[in-house]
N, C-alpha and C. Protein backbone atom coordinates (compact mmCIF):
# COMPACT_ATOMS: atom_id res chain seq x y z
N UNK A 1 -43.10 -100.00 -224.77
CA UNK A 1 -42.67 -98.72 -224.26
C UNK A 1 -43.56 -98.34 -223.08
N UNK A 2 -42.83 -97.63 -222.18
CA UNK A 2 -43.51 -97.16 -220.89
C UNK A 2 -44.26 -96.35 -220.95
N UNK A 3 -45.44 -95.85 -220.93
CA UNK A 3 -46.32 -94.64 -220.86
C UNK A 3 -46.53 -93.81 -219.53
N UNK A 4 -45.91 -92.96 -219.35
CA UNK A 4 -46.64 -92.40 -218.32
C UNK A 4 -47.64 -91.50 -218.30
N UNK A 5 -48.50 -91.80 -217.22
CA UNK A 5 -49.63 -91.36 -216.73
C UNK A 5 -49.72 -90.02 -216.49
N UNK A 6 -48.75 -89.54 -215.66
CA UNK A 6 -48.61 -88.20 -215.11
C UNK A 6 -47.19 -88.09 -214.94
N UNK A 7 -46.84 -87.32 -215.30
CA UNK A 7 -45.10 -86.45 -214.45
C UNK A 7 -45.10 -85.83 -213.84
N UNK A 8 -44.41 -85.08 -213.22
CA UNK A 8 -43.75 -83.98 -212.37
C UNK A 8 -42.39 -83.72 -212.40
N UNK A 9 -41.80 -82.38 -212.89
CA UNK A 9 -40.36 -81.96 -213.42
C UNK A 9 -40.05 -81.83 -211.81
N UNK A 10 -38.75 -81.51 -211.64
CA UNK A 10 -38.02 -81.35 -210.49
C UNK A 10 -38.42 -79.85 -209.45
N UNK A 11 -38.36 -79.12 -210.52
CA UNK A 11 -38.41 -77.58 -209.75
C UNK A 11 -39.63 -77.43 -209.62
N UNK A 12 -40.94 -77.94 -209.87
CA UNK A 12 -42.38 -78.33 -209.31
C UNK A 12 -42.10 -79.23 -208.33
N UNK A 13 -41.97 -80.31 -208.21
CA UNK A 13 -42.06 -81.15 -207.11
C UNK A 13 -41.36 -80.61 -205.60
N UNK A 14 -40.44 -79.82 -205.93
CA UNK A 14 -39.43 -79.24 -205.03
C UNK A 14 -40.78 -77.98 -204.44
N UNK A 15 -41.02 -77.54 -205.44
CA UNK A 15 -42.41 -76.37 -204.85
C UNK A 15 -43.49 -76.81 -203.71
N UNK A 16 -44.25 -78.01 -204.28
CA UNK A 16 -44.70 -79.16 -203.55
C UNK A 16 -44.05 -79.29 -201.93
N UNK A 17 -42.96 -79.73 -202.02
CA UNK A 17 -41.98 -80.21 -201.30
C UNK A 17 -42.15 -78.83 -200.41
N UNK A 18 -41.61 -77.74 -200.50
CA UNK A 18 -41.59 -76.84 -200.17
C UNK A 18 -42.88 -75.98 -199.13
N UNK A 19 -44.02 -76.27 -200.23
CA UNK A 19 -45.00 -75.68 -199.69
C UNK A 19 -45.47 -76.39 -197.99
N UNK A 20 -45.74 -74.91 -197.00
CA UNK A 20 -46.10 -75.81 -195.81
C UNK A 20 -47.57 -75.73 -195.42
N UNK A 21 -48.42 -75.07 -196.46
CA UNK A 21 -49.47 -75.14 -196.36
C UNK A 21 -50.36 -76.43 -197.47
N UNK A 22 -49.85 -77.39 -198.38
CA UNK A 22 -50.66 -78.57 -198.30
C UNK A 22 -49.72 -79.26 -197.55
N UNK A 23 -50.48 -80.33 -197.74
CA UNK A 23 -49.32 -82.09 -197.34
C UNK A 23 -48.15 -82.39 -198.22
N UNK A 24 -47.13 -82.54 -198.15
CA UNK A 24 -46.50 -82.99 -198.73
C UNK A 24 -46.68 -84.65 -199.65
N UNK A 25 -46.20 -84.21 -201.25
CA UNK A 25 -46.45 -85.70 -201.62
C UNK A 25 -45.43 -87.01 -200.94
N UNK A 26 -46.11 -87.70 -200.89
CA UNK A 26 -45.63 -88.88 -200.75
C UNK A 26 -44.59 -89.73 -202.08
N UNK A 27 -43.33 -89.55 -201.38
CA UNK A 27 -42.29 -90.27 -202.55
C UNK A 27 -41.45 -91.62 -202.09
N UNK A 28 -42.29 -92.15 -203.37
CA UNK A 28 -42.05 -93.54 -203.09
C UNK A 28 -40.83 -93.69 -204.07
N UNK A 29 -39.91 -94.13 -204.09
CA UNK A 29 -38.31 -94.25 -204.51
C UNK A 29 -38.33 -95.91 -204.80
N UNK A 30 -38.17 -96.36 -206.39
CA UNK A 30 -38.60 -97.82 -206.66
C UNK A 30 -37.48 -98.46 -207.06
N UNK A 31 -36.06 -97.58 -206.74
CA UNK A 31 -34.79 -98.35 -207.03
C UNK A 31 -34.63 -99.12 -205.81
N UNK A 32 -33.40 -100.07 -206.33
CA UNK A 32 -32.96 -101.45 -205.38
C UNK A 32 -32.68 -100.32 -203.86
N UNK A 33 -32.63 -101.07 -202.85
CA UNK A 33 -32.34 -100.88 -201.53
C UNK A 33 -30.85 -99.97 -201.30
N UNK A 34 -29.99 -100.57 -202.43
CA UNK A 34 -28.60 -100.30 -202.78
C UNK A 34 -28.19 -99.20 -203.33
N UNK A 35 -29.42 -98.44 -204.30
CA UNK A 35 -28.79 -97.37 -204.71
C UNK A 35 -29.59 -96.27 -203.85
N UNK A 36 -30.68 -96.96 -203.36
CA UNK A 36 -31.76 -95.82 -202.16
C UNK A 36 -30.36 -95.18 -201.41
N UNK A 37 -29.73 -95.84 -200.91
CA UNK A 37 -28.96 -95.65 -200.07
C UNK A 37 -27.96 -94.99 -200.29
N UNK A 38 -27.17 -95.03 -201.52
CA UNK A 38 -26.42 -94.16 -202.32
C UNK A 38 -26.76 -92.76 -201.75
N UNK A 39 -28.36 -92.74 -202.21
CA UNK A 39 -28.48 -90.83 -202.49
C UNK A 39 -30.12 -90.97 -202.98
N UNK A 40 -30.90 -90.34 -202.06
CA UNK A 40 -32.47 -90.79 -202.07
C UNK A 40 -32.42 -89.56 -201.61
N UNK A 41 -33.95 -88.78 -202.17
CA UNK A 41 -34.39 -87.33 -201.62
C UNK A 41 -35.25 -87.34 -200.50
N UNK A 42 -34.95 -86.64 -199.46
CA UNK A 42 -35.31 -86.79 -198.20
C UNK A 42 -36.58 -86.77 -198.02
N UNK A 43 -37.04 -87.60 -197.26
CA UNK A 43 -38.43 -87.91 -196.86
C UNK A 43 -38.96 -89.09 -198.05
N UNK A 44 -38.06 -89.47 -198.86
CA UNK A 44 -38.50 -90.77 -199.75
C UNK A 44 -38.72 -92.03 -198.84
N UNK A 45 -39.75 -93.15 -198.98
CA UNK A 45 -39.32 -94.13 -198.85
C UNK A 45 -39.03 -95.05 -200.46
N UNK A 46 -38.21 -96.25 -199.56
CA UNK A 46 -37.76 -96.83 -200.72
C UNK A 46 -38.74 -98.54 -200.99
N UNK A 47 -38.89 -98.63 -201.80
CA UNK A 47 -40.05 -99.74 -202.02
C UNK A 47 -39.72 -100.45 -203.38
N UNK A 48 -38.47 -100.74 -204.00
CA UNK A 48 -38.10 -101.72 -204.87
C UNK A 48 -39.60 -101.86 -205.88
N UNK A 49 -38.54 -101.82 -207.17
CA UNK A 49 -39.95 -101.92 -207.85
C UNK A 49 -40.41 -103.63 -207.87
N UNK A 50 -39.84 -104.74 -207.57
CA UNK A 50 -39.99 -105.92 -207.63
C UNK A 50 -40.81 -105.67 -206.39
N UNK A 51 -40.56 -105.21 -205.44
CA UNK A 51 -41.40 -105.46 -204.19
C UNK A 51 -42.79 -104.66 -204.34
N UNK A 52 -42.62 -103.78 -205.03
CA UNK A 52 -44.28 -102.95 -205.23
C UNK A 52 -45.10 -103.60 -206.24
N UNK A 53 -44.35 -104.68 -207.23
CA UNK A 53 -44.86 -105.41 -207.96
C UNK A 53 -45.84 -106.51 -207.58
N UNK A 54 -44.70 -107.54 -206.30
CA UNK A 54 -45.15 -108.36 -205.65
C UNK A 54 -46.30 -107.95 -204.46
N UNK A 55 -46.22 -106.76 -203.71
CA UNK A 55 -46.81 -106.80 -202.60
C UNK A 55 -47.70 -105.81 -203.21
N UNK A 56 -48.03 -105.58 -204.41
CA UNK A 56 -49.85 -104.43 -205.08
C UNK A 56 -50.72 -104.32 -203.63
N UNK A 57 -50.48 -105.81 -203.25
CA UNK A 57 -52.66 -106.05 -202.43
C UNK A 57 -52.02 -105.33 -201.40
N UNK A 58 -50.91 -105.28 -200.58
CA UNK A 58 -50.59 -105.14 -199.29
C UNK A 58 -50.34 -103.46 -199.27
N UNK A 59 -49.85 -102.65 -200.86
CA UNK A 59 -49.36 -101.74 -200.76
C UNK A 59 -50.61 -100.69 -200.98
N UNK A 60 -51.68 -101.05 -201.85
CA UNK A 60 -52.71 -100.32 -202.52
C UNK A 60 -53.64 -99.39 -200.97
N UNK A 61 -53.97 -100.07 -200.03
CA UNK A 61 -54.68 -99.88 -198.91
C UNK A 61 -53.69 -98.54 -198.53
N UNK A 62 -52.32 -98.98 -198.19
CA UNK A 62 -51.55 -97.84 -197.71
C UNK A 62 -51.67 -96.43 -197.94
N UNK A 63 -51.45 -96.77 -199.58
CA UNK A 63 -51.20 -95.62 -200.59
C UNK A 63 -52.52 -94.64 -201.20
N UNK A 64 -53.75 -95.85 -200.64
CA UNK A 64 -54.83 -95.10 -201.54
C UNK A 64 -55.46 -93.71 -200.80
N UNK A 65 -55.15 -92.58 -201.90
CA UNK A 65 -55.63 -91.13 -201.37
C UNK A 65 -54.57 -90.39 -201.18
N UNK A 66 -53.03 -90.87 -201.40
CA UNK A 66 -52.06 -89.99 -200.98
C UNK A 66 -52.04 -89.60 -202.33
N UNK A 67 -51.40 -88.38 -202.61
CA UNK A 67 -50.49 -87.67 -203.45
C UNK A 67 -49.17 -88.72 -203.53
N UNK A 68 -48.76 -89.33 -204.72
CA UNK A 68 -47.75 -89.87 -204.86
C UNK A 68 -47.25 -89.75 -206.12
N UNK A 69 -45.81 -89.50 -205.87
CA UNK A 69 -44.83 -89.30 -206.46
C UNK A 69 -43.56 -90.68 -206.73
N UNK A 70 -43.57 -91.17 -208.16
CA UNK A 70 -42.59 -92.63 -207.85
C UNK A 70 -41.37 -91.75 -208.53
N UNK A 71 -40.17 -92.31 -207.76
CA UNK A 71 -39.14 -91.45 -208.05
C UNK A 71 -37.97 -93.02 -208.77
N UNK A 72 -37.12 -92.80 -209.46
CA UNK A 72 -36.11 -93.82 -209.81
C UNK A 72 -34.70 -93.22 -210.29
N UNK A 73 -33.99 -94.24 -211.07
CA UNK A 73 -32.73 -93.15 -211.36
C UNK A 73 -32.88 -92.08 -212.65
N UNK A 74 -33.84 -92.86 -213.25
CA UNK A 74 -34.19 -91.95 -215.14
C UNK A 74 -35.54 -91.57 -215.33
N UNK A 75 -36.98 -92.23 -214.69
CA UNK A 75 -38.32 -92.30 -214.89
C UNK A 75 -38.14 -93.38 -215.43
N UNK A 76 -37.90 -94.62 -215.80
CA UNK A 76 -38.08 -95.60 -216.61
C UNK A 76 -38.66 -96.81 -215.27
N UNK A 77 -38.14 -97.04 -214.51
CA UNK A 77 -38.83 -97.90 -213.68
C UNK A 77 -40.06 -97.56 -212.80
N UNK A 78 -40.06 -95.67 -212.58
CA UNK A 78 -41.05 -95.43 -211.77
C UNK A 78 -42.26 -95.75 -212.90
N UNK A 79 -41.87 -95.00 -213.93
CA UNK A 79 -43.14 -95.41 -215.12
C UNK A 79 -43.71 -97.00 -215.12
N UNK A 80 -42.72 -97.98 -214.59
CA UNK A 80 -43.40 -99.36 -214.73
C UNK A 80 -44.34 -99.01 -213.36
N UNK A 81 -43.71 -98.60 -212.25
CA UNK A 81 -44.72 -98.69 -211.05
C UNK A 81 -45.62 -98.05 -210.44
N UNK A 82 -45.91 -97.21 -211.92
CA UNK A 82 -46.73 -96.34 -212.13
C UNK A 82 -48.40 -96.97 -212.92
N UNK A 83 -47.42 -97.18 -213.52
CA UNK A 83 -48.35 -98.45 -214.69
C UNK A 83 -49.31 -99.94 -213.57
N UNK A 84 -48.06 -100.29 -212.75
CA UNK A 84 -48.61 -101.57 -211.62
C UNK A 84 -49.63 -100.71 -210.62
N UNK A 85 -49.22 -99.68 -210.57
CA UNK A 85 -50.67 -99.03 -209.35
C UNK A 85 -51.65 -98.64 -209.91
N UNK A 86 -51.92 -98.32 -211.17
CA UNK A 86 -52.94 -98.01 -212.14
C UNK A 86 -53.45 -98.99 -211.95
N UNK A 87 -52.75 -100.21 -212.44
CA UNK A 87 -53.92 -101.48 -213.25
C UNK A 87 -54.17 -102.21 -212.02
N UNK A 88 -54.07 -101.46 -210.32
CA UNK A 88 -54.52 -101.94 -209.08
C UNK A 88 -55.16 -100.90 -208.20
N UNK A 89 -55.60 -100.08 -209.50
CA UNK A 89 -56.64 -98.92 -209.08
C UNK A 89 -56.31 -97.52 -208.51
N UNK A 90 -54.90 -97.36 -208.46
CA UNK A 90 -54.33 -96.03 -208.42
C UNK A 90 -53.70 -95.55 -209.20
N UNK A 91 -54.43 -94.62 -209.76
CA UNK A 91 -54.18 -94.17 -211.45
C UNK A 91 -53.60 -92.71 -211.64
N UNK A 92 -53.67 -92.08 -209.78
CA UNK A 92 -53.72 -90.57 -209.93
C UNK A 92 -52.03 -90.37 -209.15
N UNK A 93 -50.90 -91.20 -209.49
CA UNK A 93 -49.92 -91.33 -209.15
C UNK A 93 -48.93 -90.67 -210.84
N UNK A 94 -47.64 -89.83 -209.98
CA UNK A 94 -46.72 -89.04 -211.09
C UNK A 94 -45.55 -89.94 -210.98
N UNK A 95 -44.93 -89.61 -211.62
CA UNK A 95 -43.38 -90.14 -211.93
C UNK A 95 -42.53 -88.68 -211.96
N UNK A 96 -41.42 -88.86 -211.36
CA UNK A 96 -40.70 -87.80 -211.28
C UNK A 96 -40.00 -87.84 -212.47
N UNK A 97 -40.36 -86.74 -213.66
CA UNK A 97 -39.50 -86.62 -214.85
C UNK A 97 -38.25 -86.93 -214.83
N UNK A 98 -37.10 -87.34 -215.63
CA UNK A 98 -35.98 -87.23 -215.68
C UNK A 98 -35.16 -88.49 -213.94
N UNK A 99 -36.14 -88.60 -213.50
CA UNK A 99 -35.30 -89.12 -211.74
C UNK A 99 -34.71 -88.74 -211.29
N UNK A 100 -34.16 -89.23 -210.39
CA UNK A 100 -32.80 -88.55 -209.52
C UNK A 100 -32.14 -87.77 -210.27
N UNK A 101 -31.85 -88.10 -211.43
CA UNK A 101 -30.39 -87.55 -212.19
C UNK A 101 -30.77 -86.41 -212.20
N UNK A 102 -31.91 -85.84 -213.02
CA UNK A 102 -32.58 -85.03 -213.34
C UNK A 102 -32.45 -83.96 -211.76
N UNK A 103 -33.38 -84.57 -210.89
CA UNK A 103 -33.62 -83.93 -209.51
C UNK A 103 -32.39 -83.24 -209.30
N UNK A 104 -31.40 -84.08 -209.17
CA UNK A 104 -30.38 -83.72 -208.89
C UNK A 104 -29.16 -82.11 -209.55
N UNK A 105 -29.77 -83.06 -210.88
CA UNK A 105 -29.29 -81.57 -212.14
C UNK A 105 -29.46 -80.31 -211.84
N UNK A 106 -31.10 -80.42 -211.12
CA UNK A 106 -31.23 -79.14 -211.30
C UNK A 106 -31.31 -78.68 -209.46
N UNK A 107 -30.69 -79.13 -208.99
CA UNK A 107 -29.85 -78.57 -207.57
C UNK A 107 -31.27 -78.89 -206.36
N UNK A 108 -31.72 -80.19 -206.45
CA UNK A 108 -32.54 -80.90 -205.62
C UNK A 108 -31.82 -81.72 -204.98
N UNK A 109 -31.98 -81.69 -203.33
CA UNK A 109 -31.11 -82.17 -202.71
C UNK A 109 -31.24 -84.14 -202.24
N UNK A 110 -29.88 -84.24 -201.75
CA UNK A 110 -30.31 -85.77 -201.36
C UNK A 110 -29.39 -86.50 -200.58
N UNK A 111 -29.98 -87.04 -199.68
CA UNK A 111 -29.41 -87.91 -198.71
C UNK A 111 -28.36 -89.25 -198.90
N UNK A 112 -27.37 -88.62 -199.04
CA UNK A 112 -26.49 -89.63 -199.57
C UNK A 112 -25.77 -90.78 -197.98
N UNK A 113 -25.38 -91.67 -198.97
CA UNK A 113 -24.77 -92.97 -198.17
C UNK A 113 -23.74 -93.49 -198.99
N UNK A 114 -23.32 -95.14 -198.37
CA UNK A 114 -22.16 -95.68 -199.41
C UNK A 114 -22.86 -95.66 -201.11
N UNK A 115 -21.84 -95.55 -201.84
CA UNK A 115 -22.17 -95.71 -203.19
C UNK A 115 -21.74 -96.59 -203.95
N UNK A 116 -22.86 -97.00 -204.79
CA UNK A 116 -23.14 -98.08 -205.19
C UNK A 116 -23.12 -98.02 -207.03
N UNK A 117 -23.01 -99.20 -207.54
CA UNK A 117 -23.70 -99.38 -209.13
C UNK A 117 -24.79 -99.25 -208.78
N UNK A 118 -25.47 -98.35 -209.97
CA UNK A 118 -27.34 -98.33 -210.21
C UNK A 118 -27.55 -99.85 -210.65
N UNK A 119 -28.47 -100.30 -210.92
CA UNK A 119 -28.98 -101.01 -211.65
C UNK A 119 -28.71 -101.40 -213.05
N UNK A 120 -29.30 -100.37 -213.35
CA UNK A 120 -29.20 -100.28 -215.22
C UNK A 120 -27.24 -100.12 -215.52
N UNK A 121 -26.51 -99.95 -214.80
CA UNK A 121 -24.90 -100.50 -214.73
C UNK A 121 -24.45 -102.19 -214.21
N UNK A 122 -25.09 -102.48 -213.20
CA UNK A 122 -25.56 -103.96 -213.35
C UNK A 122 -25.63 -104.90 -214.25
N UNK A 123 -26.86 -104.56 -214.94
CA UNK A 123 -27.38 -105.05 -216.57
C UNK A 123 -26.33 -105.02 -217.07
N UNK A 124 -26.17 -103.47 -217.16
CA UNK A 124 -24.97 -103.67 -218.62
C UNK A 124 -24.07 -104.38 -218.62
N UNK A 125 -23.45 -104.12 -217.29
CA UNK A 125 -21.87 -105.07 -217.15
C UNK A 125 -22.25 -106.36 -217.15
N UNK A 126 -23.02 -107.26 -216.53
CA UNK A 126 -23.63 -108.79 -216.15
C UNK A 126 -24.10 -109.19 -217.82
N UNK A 127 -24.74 -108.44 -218.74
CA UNK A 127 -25.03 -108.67 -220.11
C UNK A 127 -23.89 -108.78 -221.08
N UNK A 128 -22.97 -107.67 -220.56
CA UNK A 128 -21.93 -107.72 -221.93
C UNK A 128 -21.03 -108.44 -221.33
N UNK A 129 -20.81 -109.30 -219.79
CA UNK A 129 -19.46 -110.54 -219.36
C UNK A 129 -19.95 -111.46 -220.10
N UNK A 130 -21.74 -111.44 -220.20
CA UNK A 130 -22.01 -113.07 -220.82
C UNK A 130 -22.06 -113.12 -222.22
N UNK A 131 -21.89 -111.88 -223.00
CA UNK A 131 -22.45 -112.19 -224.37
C UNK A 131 -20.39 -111.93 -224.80
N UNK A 132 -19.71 -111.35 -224.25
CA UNK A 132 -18.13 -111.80 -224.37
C UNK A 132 -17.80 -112.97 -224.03
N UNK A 133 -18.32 -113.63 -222.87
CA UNK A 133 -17.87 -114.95 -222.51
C UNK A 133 -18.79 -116.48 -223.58
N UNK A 134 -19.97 -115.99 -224.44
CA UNK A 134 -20.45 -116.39 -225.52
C UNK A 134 -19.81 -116.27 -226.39
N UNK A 135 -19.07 -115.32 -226.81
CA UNK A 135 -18.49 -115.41 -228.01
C UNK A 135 -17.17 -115.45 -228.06
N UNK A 136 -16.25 -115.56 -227.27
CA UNK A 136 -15.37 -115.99 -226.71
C UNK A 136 -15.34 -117.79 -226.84
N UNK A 137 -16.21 -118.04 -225.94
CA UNK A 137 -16.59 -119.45 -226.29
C UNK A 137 -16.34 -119.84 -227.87
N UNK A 138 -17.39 -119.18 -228.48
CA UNK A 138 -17.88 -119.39 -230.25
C UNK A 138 -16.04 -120.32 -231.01
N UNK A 139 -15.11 -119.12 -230.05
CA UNK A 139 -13.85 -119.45 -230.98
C UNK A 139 -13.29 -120.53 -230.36
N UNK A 140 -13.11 -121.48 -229.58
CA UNK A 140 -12.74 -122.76 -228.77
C UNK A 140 -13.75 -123.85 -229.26
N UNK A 141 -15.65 -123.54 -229.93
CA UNK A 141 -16.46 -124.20 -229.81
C UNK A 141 -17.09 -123.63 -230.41
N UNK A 142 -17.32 -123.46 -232.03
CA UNK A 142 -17.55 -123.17 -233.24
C UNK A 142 -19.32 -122.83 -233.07
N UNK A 143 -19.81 -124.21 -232.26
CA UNK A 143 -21.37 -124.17 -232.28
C UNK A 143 -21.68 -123.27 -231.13
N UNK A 144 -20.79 -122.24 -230.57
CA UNK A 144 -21.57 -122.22 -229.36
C UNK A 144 -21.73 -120.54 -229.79
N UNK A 145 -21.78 -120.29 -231.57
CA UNK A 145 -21.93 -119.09 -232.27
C UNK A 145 -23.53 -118.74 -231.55
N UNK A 146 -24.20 -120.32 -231.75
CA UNK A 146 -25.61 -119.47 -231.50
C UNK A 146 -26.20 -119.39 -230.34
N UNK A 147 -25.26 -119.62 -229.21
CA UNK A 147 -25.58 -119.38 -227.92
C UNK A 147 -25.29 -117.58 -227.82
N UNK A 148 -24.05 -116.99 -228.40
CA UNK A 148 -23.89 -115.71 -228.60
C UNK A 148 -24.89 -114.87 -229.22
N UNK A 149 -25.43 -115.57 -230.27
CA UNK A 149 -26.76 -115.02 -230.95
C UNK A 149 -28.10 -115.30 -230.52
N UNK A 150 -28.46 -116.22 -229.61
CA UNK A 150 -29.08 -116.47 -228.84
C UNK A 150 -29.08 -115.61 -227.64
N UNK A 151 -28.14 -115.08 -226.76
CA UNK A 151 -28.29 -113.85 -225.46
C UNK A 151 -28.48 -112.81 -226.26
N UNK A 152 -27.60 -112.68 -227.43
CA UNK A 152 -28.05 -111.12 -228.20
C UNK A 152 -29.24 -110.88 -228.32
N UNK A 153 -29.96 -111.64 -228.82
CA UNK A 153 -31.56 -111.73 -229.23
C UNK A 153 -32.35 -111.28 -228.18
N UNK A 154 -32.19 -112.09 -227.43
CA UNK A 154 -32.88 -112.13 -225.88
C UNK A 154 -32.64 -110.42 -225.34
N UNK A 155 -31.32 -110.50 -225.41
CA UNK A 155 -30.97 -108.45 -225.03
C UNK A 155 -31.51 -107.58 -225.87
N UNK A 156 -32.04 -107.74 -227.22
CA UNK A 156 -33.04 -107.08 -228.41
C UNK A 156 -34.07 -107.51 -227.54
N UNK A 157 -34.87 -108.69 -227.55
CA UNK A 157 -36.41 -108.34 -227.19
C UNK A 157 -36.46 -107.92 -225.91
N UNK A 158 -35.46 -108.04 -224.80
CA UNK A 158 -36.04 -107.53 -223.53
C UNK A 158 -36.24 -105.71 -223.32
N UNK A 159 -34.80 -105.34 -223.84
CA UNK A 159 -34.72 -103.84 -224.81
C UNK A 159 -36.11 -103.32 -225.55
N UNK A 160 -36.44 -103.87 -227.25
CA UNK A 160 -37.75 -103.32 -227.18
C UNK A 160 -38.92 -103.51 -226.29
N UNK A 161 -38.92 -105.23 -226.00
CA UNK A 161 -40.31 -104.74 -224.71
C UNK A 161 -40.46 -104.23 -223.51
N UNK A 162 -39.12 -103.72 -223.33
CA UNK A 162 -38.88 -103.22 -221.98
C UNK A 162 -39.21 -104.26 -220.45
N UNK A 163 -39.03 -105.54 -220.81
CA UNK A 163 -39.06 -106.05 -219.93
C UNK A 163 -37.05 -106.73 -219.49
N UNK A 164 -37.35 -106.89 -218.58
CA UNK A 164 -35.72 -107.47 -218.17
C UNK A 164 -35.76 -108.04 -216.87
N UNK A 165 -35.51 -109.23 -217.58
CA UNK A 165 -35.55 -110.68 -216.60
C UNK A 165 -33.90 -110.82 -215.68
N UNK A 166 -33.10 -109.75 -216.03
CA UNK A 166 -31.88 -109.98 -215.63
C UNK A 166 -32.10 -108.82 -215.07
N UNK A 167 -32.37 -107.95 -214.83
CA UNK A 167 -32.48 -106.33 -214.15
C UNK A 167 -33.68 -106.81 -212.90
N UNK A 168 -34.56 -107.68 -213.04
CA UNK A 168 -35.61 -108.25 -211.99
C UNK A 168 -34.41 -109.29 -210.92
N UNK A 169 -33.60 -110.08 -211.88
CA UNK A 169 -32.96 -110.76 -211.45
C UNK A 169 -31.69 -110.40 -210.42
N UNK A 170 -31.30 -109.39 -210.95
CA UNK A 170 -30.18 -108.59 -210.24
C UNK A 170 -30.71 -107.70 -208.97
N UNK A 171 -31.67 -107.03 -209.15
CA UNK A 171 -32.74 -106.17 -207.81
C UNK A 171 -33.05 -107.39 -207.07
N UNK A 172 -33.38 -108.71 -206.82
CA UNK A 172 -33.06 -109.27 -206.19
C UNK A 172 -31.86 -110.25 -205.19
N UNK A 173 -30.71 -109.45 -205.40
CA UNK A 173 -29.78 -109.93 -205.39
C UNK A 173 -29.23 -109.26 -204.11
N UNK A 174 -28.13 -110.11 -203.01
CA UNK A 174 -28.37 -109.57 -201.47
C UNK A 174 -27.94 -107.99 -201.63
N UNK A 175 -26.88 -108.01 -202.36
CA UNK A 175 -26.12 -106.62 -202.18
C UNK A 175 -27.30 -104.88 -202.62
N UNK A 176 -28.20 -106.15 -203.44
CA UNK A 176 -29.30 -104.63 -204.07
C UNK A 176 -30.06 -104.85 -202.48
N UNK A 177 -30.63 -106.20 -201.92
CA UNK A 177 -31.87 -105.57 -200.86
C UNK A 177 -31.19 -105.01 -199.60
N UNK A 178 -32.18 -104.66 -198.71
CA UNK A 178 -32.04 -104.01 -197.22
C UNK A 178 -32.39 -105.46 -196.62
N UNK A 179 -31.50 -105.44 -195.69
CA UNK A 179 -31.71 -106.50 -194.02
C UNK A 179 -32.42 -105.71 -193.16
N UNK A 180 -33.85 -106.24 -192.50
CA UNK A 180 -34.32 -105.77 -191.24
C UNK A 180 -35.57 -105.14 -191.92
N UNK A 181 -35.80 -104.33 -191.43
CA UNK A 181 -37.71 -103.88 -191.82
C UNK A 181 -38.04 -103.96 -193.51
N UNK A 182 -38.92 -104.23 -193.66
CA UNK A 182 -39.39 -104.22 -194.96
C UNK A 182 -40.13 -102.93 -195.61
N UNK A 183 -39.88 -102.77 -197.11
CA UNK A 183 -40.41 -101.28 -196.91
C UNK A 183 -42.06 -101.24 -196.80
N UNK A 184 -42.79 -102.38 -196.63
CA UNK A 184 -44.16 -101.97 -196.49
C UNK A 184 -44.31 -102.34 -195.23
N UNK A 185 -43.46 -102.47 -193.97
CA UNK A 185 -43.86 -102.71 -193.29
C UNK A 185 -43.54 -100.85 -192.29
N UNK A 186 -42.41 -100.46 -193.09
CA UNK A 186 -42.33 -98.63 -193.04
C UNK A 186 -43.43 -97.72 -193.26
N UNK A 187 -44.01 -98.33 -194.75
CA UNK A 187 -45.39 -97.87 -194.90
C UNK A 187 -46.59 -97.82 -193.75
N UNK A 188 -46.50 -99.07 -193.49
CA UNK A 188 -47.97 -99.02 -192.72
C UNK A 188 -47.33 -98.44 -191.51
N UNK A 189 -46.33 -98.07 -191.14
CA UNK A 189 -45.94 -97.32 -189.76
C UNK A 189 -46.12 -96.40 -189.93
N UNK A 190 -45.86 -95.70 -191.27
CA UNK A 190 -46.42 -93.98 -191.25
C UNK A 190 -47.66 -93.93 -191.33
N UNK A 191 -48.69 -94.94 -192.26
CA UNK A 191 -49.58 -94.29 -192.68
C UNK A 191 -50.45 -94.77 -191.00
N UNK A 192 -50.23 -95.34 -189.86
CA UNK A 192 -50.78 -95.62 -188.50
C UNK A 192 -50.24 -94.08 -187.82
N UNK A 193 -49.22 -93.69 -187.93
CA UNK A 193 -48.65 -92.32 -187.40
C UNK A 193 -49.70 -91.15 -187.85
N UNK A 194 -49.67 -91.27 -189.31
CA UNK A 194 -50.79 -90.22 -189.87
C UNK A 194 -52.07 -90.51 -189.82
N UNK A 195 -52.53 -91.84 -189.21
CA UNK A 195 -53.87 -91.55 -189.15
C UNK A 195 -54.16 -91.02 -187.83
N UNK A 196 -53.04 -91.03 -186.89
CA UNK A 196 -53.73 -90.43 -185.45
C UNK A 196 -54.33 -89.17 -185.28
């Protein structure tokens, strides 16, 4: 299970957001490229949680000392990349309670584009074609019962440990990334802008 570190509900962060006497936090948005684009709250960048996973060394320098905020569609993935900047020495990072959905619920605005499947709709559909097309099988090919009970299993332990090798697998996939700048290469353009 995910622990988070710190939260922040919507109608606080929006206060934040609001206020023009500090800095504004920094919101880093850790869904695929695909649903950023959907509908992301303005002034987010978007940084894939596979990519904040992979690029820690490149991202930690950027980020260290900002106020940050990881935003996703539920809190469930910002909480993982919440967890990856901790155990790379940034520990004083929130997760936006509830995510977008949430943000959104409670009349927080957002920059919408084409729309897309989330992720976690991805999974589901890509999990339940193969564990129908498993058991489907089972009845043409009697033995291929425990290939059906075999993905089930696999969808139990990735479920309780919250890991998912098919949700990593799918965020890499062309239609989830962006073509052309990378998001840490966005990063280090602001944080060169803000150091002037």
């Amino acid at each position: 299970m995910t622990r988070h570190l710190g939260t922040v509900d919507g109608p606080s962060l929006q206060q934040r957001l609001d206020d023009a006497t500090s800095p504004a936090p920094r919101l880093i948005d850790v869904r695929t490229a695909a649903e950023f684009e959907a509908g992301h709250i303005p002034g987010a960048v978007n940084v894939p949680l596979d990519v904040l996973k992979e690029r820690l060394d490149d991202l930690c320098p950027l980020l260290r000392g900002q106020d940050i905020v990881l935003v996703c569609r539920s809190g469930q993935r910002a909480g993982q990349a919440q967890e990856a900047l901790a155990g790379a020495g940034l520990g004083d990072s929130q997760v936006l309670a509830g995510g977008i959905a949430d943000w959104e619920r409670t009349g927080g605005e957002l920059d919408r584009g084409r729309q897309v499947w989330e992720l976690e709709r991805q999974i589901r559909f890509v999990a339940g074609a193969v564990v129908l097309a498993a058991v489907l099988a089972s009845v043409v090919v009697p033995q291929a019962k425990w290939l059906a009970a075999l993905i089930g299993g696999g969808l139990v332990v990735a479920a309780l440990s919250n890991t998912c090798a098919l949700g990593m697998a799918l965020a890499r996939m062309p239609w989830n990334r962006r073509r052309g700048e990378s998001p840490i290469d966005r990063l280090t353009a602001d944080r060169l802008t803000a150091d002037r």
